[in-house]
N, C-alpha and C. Protein backbone atom coordinates (compact mmCIF):
# COMPACT_ATOMS: atom_id res chain seq x y z
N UNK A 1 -14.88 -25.59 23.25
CA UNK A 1 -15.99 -26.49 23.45
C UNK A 1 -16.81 -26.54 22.15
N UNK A 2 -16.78 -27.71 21.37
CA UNK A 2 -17.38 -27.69 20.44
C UNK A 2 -19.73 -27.58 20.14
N UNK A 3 -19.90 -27.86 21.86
CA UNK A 3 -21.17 -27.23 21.93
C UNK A 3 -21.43 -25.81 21.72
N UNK A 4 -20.45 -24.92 22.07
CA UNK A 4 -20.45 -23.67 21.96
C UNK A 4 -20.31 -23.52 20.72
N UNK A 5 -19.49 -23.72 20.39
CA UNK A 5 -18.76 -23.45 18.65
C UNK A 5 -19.96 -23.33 17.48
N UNK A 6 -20.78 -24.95 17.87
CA UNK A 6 -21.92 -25.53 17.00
C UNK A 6 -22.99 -23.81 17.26
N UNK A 7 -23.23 -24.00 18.89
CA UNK A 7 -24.13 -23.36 19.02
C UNK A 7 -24.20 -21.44 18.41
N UNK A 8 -23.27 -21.46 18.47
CA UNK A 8 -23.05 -19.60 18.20
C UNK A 8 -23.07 -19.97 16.33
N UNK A 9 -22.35 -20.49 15.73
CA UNK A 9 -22.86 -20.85 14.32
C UNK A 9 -24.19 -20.57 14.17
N UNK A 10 -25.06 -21.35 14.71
CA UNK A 10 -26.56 -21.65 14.68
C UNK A 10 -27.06 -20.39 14.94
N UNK A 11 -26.43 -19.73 15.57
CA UNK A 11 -27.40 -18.24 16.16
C UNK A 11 -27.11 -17.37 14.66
N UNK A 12 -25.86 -17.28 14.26
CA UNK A 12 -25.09 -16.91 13.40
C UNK A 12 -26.10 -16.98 11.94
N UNK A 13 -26.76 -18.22 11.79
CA UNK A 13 -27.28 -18.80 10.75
C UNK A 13 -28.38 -18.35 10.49
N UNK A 14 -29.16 -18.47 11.99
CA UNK A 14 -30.41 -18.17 12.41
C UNK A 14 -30.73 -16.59 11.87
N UNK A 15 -29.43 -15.63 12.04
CA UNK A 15 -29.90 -14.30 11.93
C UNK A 15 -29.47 -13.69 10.65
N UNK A 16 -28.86 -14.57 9.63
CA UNK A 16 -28.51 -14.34 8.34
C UNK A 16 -30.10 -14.73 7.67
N UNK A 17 -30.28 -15.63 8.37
CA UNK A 17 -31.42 -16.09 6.99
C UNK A 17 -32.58 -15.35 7.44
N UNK A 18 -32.88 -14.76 8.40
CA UNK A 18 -34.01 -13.87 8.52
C UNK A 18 -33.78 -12.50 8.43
N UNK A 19 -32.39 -12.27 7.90
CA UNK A 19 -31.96 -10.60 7.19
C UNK A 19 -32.35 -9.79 8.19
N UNK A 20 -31.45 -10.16 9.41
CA UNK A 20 -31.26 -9.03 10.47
C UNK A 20 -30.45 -9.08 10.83
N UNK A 21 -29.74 -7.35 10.82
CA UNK A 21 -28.58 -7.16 11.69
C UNK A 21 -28.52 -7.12 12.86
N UNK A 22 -27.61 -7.50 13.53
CA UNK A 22 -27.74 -7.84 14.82
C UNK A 22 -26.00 -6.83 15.66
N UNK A 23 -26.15 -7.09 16.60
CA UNK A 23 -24.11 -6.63 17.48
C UNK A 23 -24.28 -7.47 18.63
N UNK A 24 -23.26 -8.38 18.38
CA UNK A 24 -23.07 -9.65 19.68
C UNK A 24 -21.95 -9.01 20.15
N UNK A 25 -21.89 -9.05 21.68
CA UNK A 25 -20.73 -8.53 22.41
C UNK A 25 -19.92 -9.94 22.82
N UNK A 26 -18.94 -9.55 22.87
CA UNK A 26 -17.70 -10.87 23.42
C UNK A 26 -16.26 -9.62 23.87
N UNK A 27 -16.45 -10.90 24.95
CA UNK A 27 -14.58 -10.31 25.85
C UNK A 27 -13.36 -10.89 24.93
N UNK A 28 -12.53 -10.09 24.67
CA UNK A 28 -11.51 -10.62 23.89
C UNK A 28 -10.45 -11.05 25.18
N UNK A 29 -10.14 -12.56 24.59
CA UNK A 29 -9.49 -13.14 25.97
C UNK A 29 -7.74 -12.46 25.84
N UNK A 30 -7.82 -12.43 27.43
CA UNK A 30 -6.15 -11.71 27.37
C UNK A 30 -4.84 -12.89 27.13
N UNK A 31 -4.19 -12.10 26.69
CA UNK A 31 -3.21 -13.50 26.54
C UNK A 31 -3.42 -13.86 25.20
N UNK A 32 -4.05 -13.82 24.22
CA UNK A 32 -4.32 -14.55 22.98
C UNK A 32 -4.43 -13.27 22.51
N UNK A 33 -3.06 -13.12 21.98
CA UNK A 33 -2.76 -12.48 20.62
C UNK A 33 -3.27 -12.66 19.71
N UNK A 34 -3.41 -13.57 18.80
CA UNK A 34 -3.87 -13.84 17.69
C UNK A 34 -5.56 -14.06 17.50
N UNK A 35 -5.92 -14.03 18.51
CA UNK A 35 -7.56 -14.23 18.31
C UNK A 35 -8.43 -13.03 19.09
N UNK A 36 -9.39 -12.53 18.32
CA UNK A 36 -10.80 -11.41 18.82
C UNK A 36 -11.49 -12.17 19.81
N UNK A 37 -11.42 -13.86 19.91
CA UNK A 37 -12.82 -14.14 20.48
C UNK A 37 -12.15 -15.38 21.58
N UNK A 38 -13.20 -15.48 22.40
CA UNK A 38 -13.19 -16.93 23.52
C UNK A 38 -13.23 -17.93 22.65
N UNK A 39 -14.05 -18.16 21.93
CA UNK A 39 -14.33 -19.44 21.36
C UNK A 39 -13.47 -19.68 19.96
N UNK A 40 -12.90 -18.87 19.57
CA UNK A 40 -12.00 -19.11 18.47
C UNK A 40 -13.16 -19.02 17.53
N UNK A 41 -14.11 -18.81 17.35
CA UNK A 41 -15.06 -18.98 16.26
C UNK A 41 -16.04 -17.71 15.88
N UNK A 42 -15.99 -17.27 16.64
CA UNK A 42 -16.90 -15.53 16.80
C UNK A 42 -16.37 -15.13 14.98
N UNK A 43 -15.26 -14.48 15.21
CA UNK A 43 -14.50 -13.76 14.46
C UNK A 43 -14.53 -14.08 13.12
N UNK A 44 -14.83 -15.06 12.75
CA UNK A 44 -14.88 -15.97 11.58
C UNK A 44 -16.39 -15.98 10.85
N UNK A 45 -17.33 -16.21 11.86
CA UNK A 45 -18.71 -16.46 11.20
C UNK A 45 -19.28 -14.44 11.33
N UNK A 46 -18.83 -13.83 11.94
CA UNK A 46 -19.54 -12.29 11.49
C UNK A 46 -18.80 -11.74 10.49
N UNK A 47 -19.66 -10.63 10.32
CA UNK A 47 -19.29 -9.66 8.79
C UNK A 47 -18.03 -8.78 9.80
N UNK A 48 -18.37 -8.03 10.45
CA UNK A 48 -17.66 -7.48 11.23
C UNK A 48 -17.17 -7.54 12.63
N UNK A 49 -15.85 -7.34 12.95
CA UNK A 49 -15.37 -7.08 14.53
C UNK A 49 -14.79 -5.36 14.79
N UNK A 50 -15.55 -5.13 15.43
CA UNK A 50 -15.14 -3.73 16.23
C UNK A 50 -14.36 -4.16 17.55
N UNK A 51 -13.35 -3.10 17.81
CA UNK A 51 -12.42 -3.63 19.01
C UNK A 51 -12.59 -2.21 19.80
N UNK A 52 -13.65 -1.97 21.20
CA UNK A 52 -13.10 -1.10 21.83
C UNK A 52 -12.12 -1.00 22.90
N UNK A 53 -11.02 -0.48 23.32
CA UNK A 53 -10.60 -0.27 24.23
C UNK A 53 -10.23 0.84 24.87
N UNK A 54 -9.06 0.94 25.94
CA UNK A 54 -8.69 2.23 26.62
C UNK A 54 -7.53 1.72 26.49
N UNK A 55 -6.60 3.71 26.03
CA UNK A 55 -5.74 3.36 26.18
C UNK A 55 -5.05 3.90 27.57
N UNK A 56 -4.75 2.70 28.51
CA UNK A 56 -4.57 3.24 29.91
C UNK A 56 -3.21 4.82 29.72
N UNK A 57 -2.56 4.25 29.42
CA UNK A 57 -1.05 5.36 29.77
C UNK A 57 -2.05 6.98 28.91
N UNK A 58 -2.65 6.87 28.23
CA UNK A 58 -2.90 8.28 27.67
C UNK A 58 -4.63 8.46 28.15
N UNK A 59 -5.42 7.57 29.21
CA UNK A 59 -6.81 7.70 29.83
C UNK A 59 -7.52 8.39 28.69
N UNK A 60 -7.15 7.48 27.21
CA UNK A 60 -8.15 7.77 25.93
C UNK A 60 -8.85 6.01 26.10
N UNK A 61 -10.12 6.40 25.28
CA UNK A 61 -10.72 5.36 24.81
C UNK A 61 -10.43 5.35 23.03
N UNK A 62 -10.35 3.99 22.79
CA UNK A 62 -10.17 3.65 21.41
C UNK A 62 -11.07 2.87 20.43
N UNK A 63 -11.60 2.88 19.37
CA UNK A 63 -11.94 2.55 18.27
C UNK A 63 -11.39 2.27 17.53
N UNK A 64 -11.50 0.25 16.76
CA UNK A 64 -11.11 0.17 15.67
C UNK A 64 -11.67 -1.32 14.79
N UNK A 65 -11.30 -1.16 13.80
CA UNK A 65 -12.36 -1.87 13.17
C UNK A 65 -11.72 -3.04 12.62
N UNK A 66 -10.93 -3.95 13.13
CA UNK A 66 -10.36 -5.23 12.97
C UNK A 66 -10.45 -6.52 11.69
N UNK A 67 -12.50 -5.84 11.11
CA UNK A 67 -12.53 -6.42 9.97
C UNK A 67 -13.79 -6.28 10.17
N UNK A 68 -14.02 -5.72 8.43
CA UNK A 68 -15.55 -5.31 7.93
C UNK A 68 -15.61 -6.12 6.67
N UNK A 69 -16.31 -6.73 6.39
CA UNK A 69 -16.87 -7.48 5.02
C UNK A 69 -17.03 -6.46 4.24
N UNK A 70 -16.63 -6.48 2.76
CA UNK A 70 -17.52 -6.13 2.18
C UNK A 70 -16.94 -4.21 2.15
N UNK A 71 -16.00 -3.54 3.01
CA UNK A 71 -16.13 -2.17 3.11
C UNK A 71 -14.99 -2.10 3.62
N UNK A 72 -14.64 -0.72 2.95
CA UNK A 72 -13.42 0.14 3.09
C UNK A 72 -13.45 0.56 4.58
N UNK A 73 -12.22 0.57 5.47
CA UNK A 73 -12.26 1.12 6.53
C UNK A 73 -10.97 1.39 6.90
N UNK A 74 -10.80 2.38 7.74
CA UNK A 74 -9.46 3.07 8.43
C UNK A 74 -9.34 1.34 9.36
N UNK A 75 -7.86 1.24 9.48
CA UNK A 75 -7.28 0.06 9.97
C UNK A 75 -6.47 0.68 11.12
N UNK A 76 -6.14 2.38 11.22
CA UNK A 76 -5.48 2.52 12.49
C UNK A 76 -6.74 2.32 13.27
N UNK A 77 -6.53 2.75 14.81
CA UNK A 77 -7.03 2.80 16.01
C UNK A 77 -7.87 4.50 16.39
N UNK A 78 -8.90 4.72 16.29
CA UNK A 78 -9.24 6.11 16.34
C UNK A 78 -9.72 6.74 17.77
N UNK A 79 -9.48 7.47 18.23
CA UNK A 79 -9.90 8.48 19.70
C UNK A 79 -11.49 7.98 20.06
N UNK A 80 -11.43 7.69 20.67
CA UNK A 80 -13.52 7.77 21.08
C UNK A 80 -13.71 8.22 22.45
N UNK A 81 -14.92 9.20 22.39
CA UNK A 81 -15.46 9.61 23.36
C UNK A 81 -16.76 9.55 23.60
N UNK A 82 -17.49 9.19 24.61
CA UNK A 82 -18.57 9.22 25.01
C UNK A 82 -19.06 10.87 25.70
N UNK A 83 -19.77 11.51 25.22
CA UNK A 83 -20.36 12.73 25.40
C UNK A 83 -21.18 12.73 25.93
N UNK A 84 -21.56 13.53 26.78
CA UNK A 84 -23.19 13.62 27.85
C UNK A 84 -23.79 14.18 26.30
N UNK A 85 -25.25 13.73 26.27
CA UNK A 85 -26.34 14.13 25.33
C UNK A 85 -25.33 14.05 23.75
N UNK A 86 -24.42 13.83 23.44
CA UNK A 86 -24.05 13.65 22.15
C UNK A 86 -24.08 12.33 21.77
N UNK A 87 -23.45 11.25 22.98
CA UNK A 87 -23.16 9.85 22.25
C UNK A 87 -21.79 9.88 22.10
N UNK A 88 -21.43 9.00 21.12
CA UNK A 88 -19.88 8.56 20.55
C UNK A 88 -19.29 9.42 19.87
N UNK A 89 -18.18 10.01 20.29
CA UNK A 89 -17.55 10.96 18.95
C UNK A 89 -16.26 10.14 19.22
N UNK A 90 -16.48 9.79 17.56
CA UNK A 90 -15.29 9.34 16.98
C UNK A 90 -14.10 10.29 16.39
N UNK A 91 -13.08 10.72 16.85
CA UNK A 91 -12.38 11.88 16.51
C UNK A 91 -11.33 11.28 15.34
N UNK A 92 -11.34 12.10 14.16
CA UNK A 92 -10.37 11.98 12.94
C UNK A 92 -8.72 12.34 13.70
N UNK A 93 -8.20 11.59 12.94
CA UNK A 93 -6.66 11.51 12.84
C UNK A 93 -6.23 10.40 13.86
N UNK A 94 -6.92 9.73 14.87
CA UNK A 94 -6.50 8.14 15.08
C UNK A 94 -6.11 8.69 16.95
N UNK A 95 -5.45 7.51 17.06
CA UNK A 95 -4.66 7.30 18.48
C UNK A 95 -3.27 7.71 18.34
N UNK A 96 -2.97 8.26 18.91
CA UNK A 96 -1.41 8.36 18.91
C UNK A 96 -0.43 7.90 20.52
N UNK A 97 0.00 6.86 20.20
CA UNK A 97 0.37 5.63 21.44
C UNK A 97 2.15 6.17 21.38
């Protein structure tokens, strides 16, 4: 839908030129391999896409960083856990699927 398309640009625009970072959430649609986003357009206008998932067969959660502007980053898939009173631990040495 090109109202959408226009419109998420505009938000996009809106929060570059007033030099704030922001984290927009979006469902990555199933079935579409080749694209991070519903609208085909997400993925394109941010600096970065983070991809979380689970991996069902091993009941791990995953971290990975699909594309960062601008910065070096691990391209495998890394372990994540949510900790009572810690938060996110991101565990070194990746997923192993």
């Amino acid at each position: 839908n090109t109202k959408v398309r226009n419109a998420i640009i505009e938000i996009n625009y809106l929060l570059q030129e007033n030099d704030l970072t922001s984290v927009l959430l979006d469902e990555m649609p199933s079935g579409k391999e080749s694209s991070y986003s519903r609208h085909d357009v997400e993925e394109f206008v941010v600096d970065g896409v983070i991809i979380l998932s689970k991996v069902e067969a091993l009941d791990k959660r995953s971290i990975s960083i699909a594309k960062m502007r601008q910065t070096n980053h691990e391209l495998k898939p890394q372990t994540l856990r949510i900790v009572e009173g810690q938060g996110l631990i991101v565990e070194k040495g990746g997923v192993k699927l």
